[in-house]
C-alpha atoms as a PDB file:
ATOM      1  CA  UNK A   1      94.589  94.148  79.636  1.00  0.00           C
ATOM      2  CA  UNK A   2      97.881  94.546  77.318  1.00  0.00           C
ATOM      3  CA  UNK A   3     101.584  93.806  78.256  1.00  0.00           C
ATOM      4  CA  UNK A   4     103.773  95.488  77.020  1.00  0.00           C
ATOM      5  CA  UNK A   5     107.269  93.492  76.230  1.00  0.00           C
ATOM      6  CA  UNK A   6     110.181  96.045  76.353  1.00  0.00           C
ATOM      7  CA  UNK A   7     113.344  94.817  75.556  1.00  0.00           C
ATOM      8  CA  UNK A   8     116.780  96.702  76.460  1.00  0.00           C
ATOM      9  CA  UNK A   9     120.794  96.262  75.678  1.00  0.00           C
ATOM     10  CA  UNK A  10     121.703  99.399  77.967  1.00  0.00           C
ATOM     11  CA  UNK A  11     121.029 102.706  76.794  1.00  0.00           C
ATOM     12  CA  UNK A  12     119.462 104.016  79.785  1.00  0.00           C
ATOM     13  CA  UNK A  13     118.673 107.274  78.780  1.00  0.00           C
ATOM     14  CA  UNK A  14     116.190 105.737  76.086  1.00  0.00           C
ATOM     15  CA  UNK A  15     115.130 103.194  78.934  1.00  0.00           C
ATOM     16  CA  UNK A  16     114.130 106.578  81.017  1.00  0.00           C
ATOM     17  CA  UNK A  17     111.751 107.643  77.903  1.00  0.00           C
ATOM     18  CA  UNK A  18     109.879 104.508  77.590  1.00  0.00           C
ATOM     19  CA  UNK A  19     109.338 104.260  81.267  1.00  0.00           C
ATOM     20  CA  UNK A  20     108.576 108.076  81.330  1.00  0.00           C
ATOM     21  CA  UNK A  21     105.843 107.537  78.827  1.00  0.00           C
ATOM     22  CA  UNK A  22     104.407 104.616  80.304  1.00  0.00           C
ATOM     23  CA  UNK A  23     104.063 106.734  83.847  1.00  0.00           C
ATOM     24  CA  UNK A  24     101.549 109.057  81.488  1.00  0.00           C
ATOM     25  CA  UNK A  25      97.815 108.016  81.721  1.00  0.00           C
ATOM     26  CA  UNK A  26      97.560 109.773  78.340  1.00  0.00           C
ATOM     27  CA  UNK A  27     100.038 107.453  76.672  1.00  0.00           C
ATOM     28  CA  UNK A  28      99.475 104.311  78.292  1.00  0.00           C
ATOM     29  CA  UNK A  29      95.929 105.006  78.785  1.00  0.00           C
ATOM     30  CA  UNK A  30      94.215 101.299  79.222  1.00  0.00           C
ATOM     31  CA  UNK A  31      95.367  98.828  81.768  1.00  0.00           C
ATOM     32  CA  UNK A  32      98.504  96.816  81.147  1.00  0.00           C
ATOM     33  CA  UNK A  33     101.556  95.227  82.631  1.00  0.00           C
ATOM     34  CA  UNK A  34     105.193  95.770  81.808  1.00  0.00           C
ATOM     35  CA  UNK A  35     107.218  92.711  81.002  1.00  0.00           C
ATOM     36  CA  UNK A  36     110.652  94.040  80.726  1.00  0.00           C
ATOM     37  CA  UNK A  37     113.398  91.614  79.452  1.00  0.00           C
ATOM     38  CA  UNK A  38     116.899  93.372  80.008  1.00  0.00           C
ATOM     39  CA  UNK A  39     119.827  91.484  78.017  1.00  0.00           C
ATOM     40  CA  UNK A  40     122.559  91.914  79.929  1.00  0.00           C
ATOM     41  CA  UNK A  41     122.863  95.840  80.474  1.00  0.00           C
ATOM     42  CA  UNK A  42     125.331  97.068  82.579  1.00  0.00           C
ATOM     43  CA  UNK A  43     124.388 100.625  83.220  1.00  0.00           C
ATOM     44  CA  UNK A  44     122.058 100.643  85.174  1.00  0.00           C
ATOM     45  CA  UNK A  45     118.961  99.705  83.678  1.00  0.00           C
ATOM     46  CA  UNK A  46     117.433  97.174  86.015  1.00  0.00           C
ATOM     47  CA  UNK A  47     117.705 100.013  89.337  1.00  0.00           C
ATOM     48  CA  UNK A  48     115.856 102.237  86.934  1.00  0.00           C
ATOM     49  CA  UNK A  49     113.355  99.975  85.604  1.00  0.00           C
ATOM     50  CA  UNK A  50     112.585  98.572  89.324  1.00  0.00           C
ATOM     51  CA  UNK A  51     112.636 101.428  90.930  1.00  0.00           C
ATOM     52  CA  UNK A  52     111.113 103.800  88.485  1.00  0.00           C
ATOM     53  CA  UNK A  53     107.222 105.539  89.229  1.00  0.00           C
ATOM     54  CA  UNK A  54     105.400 103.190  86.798  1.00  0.00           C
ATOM     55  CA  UNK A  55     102.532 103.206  89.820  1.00  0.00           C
ATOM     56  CA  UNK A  56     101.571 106.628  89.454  1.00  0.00           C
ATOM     57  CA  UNK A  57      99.628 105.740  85.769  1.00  0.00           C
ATOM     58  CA  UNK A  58      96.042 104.933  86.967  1.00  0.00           C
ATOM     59  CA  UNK A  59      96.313 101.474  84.510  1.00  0.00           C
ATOM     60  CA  UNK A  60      99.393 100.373  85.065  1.00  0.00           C
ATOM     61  CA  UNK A  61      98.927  96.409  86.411  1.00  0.00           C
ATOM     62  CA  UNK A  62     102.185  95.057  87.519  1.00  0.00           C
ATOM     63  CA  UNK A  63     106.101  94.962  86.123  1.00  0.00           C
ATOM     64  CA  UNK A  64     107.589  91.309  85.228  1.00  0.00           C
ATOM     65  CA  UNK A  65     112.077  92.356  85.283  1.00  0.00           C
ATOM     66  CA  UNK A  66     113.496  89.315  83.505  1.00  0.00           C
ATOM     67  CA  UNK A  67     117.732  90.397  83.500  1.00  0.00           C
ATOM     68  CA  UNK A  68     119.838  87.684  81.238  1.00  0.00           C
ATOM     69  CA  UNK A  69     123.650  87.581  82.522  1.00  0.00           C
ATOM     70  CA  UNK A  70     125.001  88.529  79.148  1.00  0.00           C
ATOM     71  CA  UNK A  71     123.388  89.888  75.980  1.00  0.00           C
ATOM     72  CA  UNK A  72     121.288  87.132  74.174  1.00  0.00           C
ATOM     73  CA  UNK A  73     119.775  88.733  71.493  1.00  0.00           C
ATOM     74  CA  UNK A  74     116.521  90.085  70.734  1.00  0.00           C
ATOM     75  CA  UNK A  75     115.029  86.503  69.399  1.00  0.00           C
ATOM     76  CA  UNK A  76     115.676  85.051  73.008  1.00  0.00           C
ATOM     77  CA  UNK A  77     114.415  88.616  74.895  1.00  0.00           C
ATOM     78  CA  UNK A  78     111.134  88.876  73.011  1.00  0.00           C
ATOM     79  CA  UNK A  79     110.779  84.871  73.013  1.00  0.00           C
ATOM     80  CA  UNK A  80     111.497  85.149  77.129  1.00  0.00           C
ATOM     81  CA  UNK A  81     108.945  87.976  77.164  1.00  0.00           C
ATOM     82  CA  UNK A  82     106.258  86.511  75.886  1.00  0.00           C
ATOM     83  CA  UNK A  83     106.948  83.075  78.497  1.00  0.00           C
ATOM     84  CA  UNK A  84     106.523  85.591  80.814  1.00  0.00           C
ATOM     85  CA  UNK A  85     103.688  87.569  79.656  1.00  0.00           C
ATOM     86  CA  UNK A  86     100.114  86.753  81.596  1.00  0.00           C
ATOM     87  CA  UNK A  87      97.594  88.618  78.941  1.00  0.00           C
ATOM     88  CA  UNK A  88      96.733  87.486  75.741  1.00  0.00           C
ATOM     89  CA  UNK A  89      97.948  90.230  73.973  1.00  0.00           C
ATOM     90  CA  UNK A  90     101.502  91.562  73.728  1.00  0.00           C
ATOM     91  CA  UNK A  91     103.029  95.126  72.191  1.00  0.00           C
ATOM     92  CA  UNK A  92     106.952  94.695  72.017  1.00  0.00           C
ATOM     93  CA  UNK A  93     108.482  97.866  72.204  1.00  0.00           C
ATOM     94  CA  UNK A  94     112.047  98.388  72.235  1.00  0.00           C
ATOM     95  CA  UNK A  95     113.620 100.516  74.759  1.00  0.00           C
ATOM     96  CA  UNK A  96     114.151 103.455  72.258  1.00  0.00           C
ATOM     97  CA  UNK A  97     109.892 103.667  72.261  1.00  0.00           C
ATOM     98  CA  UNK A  98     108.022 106.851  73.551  1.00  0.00           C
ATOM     99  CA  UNK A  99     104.329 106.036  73.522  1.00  0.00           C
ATOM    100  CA  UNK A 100     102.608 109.114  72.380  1.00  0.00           C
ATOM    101  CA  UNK A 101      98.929 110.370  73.425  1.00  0.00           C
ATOM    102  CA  UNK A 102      96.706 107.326  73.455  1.00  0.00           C
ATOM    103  CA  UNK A 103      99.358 105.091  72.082  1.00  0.00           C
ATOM    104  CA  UNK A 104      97.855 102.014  73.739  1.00  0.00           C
ATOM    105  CA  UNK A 105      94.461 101.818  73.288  1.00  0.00           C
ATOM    106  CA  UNK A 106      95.120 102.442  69.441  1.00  0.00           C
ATOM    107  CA  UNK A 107      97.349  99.971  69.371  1.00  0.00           C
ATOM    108  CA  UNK A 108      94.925  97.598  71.295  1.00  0.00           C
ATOM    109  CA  UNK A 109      92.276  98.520  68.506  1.00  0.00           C
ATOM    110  CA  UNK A 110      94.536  97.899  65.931  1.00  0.00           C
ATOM    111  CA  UNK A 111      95.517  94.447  67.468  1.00  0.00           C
ATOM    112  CA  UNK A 112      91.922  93.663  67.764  1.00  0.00           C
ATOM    113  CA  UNK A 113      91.369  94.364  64.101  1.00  0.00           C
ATOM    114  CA  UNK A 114      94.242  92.004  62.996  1.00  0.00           C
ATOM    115  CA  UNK A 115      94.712  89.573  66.005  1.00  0.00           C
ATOM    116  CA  UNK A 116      96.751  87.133  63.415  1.00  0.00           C
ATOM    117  CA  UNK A 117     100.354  89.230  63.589  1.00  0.00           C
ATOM    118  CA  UNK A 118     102.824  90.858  66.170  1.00  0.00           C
ATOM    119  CA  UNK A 119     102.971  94.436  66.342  1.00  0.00           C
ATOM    120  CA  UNK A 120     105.337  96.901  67.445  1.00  0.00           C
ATOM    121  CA  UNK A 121     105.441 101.015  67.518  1.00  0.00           C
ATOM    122  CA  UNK A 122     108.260 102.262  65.185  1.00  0.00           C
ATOM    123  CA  UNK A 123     109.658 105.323  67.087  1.00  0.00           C
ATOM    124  CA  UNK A 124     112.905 105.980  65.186  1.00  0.00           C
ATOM    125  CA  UNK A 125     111.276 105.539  62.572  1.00  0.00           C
ATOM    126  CA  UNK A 126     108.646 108.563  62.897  1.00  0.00           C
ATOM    127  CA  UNK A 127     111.227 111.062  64.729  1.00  0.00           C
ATOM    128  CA  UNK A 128     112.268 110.045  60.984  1.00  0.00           C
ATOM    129  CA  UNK A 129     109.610 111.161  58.877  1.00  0.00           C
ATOM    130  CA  UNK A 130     108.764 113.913  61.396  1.00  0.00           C
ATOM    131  CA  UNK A 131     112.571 115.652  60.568  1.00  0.00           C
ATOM    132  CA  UNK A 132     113.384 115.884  64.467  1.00  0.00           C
ATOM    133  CA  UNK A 133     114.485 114.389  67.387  1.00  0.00           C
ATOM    134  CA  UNK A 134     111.228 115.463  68.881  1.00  0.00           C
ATOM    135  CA  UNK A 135     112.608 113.235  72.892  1.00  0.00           C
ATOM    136  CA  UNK A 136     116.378 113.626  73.613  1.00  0.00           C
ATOM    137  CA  UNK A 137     115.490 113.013  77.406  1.00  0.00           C
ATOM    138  CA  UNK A 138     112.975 111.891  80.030  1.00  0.00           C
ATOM    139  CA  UNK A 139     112.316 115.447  81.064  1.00  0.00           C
ATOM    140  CA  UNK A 140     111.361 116.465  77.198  1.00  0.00           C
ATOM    141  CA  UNK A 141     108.240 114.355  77.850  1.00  0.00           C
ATOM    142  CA  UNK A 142     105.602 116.659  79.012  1.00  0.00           C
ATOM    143  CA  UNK A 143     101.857 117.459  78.624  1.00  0.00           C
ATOM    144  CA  UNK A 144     102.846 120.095  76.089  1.00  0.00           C
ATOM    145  CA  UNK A 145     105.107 118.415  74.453  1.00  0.00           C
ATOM    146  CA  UNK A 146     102.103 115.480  73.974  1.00  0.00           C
ATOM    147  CA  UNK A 147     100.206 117.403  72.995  1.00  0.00           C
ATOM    148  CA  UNK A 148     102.197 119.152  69.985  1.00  0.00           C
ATOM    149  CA  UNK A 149     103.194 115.432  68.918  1.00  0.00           C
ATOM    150  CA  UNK A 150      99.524 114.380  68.946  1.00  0.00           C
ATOM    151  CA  UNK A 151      98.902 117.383  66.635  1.00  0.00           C
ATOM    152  CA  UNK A 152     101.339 116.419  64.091  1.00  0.00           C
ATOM    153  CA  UNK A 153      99.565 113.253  63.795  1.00  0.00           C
END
């Protein structure tokens, strides 16, 4: 099993696409938890994020809502995150993250294959390379959609 550590400053709409991803048994398609550290948002995030359909993925295995009172920084979420974490291994994913078709268990192998460091999926940065801002919403997440992104690579 994997946790994965998201971390979130407000910016619910991005907080909606993570979670929206992780609901997908062909994104987060191996069983993990979700250790979610917000740092003081105040927009919402923690009804979404406790309230939001994470049960209806086959693997997911529990949600850990840490909230700080005020905004703490993302050296104190992630170090929080990983107090909290009950699995071995940990993916931190900010809250601007959309896991992509089998996003997990590749980044499971990967971990496996170099157990020494801390990794963590670099959304902005491929919407980036890719020219697009392939998500704008939790509705833009689809099978399609997946399926078009997990073409391009």
């Amino acid at each position: 099993m994997l946790t994965v550590l998201a971390i979130a400053y407000n910016q619910r709409l991005y907080t909606e696409m993570l979670l929206s991803s992780l609901c997908r048994a062909e994104c987060a398609d191996m069983p993990y938890q979700l250790v979610f550290i917000d740092n003081g948002s105040i927009d919402g995030t923690q009804e979404l994020v406790n309230t939001y359909p994470l049960a209806q993925n086959q693997f997911f295995r529990g949600l850990i809502y840490h909230a700080f009172p005020d905004n703490r920084g993302v050296a104190a979420a992630i170090n929080q995150g990983f107090a909290l974490a009950k699995t071995d291994f940990v993916l931190q994913a900010d809250n601007d993250v959309v896991f992509g078709p089998q996003s997990l268990s590749l980044l499971y192998a990967w971990m496996m294959k170099h157990p020494q460091g801390l990794i963590s999926p670099n959304w902005p940065w491929i919407q980036k390379k890719l020219g697009t801002s392939y998500f704008t919403g939790a509705s833009d997440i689809t099978p399609r959609s997946l399926q078009n992104l997990k073409r391009l690579g």
